[in-house]
Protein backbone atom coordinates (compact mmCIF):
# COMPACT_ATOMS: atom_id res chain seq x y z
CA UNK A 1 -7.45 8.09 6.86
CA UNK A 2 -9.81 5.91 5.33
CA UNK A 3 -11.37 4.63 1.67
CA UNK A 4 -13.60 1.90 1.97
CA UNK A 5 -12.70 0.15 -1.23
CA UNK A 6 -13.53 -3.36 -1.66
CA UNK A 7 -11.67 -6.16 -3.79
CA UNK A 8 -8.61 -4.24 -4.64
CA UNK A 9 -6.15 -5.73 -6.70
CA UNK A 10 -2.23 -5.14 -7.61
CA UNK A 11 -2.02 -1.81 -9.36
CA UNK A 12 -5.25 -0.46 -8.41
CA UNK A 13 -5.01 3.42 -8.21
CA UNK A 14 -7.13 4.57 -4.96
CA UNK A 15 -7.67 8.21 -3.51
CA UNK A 16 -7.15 8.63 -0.04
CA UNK A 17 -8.93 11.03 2.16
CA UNK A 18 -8.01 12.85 5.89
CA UNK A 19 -9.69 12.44 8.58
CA UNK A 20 -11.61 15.99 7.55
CA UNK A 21 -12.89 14.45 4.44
CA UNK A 22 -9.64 16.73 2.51
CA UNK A 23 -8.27 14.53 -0.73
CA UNK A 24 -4.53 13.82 0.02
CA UNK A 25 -3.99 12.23 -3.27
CA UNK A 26 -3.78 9.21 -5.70
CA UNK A 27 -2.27 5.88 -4.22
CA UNK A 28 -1.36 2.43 -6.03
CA UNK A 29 -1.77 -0.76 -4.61
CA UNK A 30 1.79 -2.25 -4.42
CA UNK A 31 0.63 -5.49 -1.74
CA UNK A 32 -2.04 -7.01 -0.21
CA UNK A 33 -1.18 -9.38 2.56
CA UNK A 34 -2.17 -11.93 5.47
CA UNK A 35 -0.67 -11.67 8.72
CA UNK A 36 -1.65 -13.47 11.71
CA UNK A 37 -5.43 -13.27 11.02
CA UNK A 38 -5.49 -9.65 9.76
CA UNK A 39 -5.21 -8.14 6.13
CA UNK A 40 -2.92 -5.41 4.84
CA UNK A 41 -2.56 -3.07 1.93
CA UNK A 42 0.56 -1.17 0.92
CA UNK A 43 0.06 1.64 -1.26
CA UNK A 44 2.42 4.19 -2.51
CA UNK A 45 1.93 7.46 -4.16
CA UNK A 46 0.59 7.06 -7.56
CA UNK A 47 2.98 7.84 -10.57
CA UNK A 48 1.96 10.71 -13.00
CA UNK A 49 2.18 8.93 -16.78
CA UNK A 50 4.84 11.66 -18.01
CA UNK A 51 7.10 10.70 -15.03
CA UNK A 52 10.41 9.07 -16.25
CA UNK A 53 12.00 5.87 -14.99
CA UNK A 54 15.43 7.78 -13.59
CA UNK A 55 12.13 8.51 -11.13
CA UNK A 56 10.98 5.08 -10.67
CA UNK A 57 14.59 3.89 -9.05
CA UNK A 58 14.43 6.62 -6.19
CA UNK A 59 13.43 5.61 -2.61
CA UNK A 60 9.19 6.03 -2.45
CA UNK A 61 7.54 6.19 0.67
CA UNK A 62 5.09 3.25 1.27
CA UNK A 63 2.23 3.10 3.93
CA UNK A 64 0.60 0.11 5.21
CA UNK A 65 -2.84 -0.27 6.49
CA UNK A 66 -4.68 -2.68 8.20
CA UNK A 67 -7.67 -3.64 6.23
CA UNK A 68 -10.71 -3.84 8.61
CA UNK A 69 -14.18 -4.78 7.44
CA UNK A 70 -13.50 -3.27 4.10
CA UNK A 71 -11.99 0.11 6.04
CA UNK A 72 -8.41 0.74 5.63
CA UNK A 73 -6.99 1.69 9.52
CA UNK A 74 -3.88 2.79 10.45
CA UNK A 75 -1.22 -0.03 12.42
CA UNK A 76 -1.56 -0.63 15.88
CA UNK A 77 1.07 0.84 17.89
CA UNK A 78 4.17 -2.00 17.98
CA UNK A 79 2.96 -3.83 15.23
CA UNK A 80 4.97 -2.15 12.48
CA UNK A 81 8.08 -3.88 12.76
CA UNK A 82 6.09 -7.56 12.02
CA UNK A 83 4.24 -5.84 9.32
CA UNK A 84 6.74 -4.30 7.51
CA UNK A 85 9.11 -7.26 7.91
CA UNK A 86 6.50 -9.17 5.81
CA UNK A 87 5.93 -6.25 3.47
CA UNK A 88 9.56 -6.87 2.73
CA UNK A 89 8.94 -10.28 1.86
CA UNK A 90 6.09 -9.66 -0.13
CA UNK A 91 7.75 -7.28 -2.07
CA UNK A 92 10.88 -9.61 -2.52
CA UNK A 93 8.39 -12.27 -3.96
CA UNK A 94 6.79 -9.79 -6.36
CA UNK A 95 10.38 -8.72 -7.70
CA UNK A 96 10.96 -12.46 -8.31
CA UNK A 97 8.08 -12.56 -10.50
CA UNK A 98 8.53 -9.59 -12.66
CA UNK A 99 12.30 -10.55 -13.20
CA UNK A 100 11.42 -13.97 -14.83
């Protein structure tokens, strides 16, 4: 999968292609993070306006890529458990600020 986007930001909405070129759909920016040298970006399926906020509390899938050269690549086997552990306190951090 790759989208070569450059200076994303929090909230961005991104479309993200297949391998074949195929559009898999609309994806938000939800982190972008440091970790040991490399940088990530979590994105999560992008919300349709109309959808309510009983929606918004359910469990969303998120996928993390490494961002390489401005080329978002999938993790490197064994590294998910380090990168998703920091996702986690990303995410934590960005709760903290919306709650104050």
């Amino acid at each position: 999968m790759t989208e070569e986007n450059k200076d994303l930001e929090l909230g961005d909405i991104i479309t993200l292609d297949d391998e074949n070129g195929e559009p898999l759909g609309d994806f938000e920016v939800i982190a972008l993070f440091d970790l040991n040298g490399k940088e990530y970006i979590a994105l999560t399926e992008a919300l349709e306006d109309e959808e309510s906020e009983e929606e918004l509390d359910e469990e969303v899938d998120i996928f993390v890529f490494q961002v390489d050269g401005g080329e978002m690549v999938p993790l490197e086997e064994g590294e998910e458990s380090v990168v998703y552990a920091k996702l986690n306190e990303v995410l934590e951090g960005i709760e903290l600020i919306k709650e104050d």
